[in-house]
Protein backbone atom coordinates (compact mmCIF):
# COMPACT_ATOMS: atom_id res chain seq x y z
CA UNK A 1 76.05 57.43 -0.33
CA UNK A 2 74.62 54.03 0.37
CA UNK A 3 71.32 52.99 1.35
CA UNK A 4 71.84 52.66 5.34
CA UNK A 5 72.91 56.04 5.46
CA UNK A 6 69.57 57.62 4.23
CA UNK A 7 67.66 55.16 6.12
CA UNK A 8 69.39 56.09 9.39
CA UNK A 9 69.41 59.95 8.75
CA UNK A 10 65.78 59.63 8.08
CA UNK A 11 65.35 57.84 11.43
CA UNK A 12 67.14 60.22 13.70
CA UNK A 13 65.67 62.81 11.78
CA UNK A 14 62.63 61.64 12.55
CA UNK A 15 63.09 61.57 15.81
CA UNK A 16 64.69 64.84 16.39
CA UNK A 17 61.67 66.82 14.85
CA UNK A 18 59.51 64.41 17.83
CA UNK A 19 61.83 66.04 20.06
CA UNK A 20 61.77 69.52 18.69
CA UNK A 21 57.60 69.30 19.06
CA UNK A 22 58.01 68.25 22.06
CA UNK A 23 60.60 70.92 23.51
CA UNK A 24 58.79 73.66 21.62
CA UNK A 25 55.52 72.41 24.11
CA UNK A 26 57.10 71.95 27.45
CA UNK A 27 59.56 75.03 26.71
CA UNK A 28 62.48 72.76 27.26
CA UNK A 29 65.18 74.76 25.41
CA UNK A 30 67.71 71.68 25.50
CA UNK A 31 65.73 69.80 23.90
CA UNK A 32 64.58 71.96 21.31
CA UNK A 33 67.60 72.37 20.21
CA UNK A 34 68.46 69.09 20.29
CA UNK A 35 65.88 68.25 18.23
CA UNK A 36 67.07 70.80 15.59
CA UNK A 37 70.52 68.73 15.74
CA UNK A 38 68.85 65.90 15.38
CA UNK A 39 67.49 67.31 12.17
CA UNK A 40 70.44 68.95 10.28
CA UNK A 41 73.49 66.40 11.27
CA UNK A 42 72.85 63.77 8.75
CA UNK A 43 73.55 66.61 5.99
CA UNK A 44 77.10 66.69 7.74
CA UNK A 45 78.33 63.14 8.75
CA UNK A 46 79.22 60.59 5.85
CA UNK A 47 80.56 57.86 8.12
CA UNK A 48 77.59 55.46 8.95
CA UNK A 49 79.60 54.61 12.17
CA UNK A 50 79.96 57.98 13.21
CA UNK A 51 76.03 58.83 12.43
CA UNK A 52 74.99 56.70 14.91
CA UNK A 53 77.04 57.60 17.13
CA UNK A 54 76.21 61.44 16.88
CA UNK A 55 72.76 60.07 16.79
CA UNK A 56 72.44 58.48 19.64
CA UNK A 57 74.68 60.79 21.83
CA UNK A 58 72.22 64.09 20.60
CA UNK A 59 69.47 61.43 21.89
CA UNK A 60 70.97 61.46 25.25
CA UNK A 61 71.42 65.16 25.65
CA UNK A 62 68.19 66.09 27.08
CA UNK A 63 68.53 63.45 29.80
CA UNK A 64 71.29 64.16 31.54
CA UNK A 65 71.33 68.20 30.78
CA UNK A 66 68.12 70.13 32.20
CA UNK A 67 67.56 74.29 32.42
């Protein structure tokens, strides 16, 4: 494991438990649990590449999805 990796799994982790506080408020479901995602996908993905990419795509979830 290299140092980007737990730099950038810290970041969208970061961010996902911002988005789980935030869904848990509004009662946004979507992006609740995208915030959970957010949280509990760096544990899972070993390819820097394919973190990001994961990242970012969870990131865009709540914007384009909506119940």
């Amino acid at each position: 494991m290299d140092t980007t990796h737990l730099i950038l799994g810290l970041i969208f982790s970061s961010i996902g438990v911002g988005y789980f506080i935030y869904g848990r408020k509004q009662s946004n479901i979507v992006t609740r649990y995208c915030g959970i995602a957010l949280v509990l996908y760096p544990y899972l993905v070993t390819n820097t590449l394919a973190l990001v990419a994961v990242g970012v795509g969870l990131m865009l979830v709540p914007r384009f999805f909506e119940i």
